[in-house]
PDB file of N, CA and C in Angstrom:
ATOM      1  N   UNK A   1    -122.704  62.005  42.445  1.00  0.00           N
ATOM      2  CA  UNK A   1    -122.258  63.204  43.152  1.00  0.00           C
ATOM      3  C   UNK A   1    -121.793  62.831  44.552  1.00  0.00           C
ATOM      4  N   UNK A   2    -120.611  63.224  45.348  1.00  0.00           N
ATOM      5  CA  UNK A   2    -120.445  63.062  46.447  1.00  0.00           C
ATOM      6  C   UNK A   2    -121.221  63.868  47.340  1.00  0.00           C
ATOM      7  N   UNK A   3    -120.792  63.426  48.754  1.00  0.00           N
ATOM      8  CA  UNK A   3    -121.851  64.232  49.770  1.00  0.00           C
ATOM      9  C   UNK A   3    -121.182  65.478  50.157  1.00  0.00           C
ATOM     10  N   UNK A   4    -122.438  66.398  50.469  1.00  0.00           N
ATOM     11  CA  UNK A   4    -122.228  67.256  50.792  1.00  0.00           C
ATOM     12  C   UNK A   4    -121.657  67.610  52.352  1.00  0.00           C
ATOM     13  N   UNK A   5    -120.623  68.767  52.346  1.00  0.00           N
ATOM     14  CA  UNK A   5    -119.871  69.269  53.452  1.00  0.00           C
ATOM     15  C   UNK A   5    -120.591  70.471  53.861  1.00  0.00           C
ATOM     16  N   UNK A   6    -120.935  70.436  54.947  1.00  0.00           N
ATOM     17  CA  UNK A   6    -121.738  71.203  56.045  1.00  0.00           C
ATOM     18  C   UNK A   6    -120.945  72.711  56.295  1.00  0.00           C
ATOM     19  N   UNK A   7    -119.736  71.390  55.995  1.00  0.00           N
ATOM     20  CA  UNK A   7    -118.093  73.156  56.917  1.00  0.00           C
ATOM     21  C   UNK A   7    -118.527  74.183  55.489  1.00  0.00           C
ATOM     22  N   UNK A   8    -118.623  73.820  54.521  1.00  0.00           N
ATOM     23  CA  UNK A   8    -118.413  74.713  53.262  1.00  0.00           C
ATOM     24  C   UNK A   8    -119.487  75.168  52.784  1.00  0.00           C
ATOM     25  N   UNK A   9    -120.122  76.423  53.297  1.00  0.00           N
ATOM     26  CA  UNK A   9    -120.757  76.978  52.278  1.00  0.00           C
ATOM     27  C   UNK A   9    -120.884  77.459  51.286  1.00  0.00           C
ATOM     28  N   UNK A  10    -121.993  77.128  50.080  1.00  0.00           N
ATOM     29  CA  UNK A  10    -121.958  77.909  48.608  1.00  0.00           C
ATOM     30  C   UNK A  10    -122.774  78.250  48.349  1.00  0.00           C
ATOM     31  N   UNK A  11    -123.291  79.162  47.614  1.00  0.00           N
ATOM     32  CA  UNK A  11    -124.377  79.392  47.013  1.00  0.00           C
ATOM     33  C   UNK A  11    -124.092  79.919  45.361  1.00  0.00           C
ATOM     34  N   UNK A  12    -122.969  79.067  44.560  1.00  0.00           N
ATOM     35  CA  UNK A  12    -123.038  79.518  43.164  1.00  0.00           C
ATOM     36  C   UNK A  12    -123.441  78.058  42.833  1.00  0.00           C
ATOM     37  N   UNK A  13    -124.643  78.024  42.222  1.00  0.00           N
ATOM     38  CA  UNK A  13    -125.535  76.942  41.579  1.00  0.00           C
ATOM     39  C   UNK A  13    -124.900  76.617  40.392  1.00  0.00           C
ATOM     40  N   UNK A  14    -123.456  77.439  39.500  1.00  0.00           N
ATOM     41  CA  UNK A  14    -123.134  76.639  38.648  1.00  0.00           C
ATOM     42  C   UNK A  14    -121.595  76.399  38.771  1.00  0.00           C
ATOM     43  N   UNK A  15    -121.514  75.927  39.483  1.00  0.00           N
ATOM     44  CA  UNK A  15    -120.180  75.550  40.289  1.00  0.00           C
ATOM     45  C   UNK A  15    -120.870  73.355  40.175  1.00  0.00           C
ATOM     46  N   UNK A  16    -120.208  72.673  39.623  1.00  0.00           N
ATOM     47  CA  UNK A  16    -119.924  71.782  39.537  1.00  0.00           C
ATOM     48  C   UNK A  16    -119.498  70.716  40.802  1.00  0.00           C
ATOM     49  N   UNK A  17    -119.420  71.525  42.359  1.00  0.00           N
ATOM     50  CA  UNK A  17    -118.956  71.258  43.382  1.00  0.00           C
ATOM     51  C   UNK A  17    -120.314  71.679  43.884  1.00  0.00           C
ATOM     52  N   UNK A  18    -121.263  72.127  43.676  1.00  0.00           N
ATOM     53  CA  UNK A  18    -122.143  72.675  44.421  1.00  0.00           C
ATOM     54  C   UNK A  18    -123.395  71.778  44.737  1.00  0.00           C
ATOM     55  N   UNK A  19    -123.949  71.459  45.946  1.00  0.00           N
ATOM     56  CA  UNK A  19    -125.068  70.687  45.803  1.00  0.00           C
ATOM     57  C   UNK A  19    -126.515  71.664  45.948  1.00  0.00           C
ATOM     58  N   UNK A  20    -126.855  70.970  44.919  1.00  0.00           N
ATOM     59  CA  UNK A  20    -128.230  71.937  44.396  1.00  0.00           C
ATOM     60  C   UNK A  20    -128.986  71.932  45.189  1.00  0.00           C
ATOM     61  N   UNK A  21    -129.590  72.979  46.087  1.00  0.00           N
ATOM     62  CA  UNK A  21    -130.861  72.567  46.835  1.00  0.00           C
ATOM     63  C   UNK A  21    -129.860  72.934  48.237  1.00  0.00           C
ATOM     64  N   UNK A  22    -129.024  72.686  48.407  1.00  0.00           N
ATOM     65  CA  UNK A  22    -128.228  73.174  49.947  1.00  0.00           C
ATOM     66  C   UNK A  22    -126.933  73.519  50.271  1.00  0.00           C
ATOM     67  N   UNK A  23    -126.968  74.574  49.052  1.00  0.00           N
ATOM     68  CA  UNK A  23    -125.605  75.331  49.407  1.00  0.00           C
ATOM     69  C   UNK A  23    -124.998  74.779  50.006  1.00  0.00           C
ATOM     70  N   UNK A  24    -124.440  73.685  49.769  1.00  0.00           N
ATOM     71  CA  UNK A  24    -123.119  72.970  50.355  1.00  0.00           C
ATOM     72  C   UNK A  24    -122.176  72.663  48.985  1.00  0.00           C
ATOM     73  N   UNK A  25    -121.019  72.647  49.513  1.00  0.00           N
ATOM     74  CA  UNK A  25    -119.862  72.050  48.636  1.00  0.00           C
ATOM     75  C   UNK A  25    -119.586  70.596  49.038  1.00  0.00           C
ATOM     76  N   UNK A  26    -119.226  69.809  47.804  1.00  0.00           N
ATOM     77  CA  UNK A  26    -119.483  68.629  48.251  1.00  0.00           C
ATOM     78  C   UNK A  26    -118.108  68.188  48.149  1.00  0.00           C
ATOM     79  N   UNK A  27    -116.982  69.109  47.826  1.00  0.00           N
ATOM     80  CA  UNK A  27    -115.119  69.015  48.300  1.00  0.00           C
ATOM     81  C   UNK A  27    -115.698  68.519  49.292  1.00  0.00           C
ATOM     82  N   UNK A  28    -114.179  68.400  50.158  1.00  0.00           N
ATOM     83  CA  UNK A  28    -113.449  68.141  50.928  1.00  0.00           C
ATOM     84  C   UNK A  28    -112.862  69.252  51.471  1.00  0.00           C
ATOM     85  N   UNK A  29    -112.582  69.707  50.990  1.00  0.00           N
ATOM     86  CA  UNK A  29    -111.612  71.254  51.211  1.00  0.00           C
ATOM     87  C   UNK A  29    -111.673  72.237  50.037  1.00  0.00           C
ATOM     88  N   UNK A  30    -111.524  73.441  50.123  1.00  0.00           N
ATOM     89  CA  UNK A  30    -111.105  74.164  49.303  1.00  0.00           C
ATOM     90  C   UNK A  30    -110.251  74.871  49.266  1.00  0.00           C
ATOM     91  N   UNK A  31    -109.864  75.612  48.137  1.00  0.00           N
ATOM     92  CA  UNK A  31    -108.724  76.357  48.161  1.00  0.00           C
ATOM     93  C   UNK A  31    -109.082  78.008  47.637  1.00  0.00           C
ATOM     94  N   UNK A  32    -108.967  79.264  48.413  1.00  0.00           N
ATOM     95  CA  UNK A  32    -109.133  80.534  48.505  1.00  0.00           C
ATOM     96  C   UNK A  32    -108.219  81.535  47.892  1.00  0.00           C
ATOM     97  N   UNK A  33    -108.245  82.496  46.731  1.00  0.00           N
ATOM     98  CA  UNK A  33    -107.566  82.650  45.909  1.00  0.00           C
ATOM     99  C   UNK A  33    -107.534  84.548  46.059  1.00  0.00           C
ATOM    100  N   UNK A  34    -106.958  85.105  45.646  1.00  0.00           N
ATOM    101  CA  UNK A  34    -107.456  87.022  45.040  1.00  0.00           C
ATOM    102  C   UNK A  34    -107.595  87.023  44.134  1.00  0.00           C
ATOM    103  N   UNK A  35    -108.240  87.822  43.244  1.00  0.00           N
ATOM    104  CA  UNK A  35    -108.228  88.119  41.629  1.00  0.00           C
ATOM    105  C   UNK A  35    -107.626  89.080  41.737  1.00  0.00           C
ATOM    106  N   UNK A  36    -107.122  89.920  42.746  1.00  0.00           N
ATOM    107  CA  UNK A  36    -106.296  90.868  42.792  1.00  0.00           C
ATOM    108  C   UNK A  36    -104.663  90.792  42.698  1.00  0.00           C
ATOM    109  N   UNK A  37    -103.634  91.409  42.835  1.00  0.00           N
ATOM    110  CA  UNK A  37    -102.589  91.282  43.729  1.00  0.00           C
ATOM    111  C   UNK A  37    -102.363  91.482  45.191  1.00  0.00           C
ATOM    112  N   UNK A  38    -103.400  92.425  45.688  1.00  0.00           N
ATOM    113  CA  UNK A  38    -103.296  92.305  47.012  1.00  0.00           C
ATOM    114  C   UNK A  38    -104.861  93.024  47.135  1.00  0.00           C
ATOM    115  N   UNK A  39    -105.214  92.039  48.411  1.00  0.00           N
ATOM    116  CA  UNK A  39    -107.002  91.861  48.412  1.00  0.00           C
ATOM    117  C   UNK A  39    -107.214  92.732  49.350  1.00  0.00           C
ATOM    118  N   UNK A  40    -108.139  94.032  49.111  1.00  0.00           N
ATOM    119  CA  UNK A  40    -108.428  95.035  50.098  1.00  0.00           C
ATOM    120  C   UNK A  40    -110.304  94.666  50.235  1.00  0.00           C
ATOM    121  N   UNK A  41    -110.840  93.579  49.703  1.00  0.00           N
ATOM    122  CA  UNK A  41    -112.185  93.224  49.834  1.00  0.00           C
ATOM    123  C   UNK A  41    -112.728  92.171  49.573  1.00  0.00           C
ATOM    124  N   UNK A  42    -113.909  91.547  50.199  1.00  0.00           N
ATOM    125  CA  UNK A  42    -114.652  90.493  49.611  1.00  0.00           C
ATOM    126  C   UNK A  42    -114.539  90.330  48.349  1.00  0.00           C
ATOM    127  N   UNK A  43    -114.621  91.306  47.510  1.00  0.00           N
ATOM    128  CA  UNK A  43    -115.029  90.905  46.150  1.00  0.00           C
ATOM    129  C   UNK A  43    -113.518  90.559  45.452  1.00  0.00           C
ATOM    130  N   UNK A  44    -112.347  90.753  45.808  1.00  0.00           N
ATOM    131  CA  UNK A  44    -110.961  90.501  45.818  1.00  0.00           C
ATOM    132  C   UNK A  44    -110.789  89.455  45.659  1.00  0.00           C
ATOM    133  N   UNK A  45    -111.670  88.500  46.270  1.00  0.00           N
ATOM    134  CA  UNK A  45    -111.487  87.172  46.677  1.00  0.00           C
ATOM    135  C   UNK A  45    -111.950  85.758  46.251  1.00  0.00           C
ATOM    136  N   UNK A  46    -111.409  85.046  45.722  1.00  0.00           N
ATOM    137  CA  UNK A  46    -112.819  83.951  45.070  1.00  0.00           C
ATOM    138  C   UNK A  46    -112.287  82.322  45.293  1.00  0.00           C
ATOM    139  N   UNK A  47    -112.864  81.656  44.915  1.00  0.00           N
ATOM    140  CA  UNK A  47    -112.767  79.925  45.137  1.00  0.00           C
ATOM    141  C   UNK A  47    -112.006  79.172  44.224  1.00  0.00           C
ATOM    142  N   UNK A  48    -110.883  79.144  44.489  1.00  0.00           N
ATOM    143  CA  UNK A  48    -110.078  78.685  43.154  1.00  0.00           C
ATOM    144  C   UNK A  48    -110.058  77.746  43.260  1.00  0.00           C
ATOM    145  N   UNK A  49    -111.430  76.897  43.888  1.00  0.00           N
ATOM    146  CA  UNK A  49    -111.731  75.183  44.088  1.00  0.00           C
ATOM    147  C   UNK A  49    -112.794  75.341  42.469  1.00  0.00           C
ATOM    148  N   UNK A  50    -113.225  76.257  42.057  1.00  0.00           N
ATOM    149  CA  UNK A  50    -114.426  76.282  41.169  1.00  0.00           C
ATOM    150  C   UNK A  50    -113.986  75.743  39.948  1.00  0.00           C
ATOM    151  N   UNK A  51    -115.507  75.068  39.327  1.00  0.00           N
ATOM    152  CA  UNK A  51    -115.208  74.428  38.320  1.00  0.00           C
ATOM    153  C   UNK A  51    -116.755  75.036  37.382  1.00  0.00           C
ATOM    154  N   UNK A  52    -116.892  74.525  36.351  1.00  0.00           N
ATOM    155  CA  UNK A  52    -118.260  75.414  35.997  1.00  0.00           C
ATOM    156  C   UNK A  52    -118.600  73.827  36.090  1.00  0.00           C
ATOM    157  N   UNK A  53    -120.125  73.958  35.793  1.00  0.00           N
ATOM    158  CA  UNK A  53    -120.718  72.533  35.483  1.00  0.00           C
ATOM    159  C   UNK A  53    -120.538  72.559  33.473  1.00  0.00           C
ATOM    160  N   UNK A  54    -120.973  71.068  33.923  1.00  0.00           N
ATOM    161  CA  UNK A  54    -120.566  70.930  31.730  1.00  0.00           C
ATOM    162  C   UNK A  54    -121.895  70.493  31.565  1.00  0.00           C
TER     163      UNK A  54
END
């Protein structure tokens, strides 16, 4: 597993990027997405860095 990034917080434990134990992402960067067409909220919004774990 690579190390974890401090800048990136997570807290979805089955995210494949996620380090267990300290909500960190262990990217480099991510990339920020809508599930909407146009985002009027948090929940609009999601991590289109995500991967599930296998």
């Amino acid at each position: 597993m690579s190390e974890k990034n401090d800048s990136i917080k997570c807290s979805v434990d089955t995210c494949r990027h996620n380090m267990p134990g300290e909500k960190c992402c262990t990217l480099d960067s991510i990339s920020v997405g809508c599930s909407t067409s146009k985002a009027t909220s948090c929940e609009c919004t999601e991590c289109d860095s995500f991967s599930m774990n296998s």
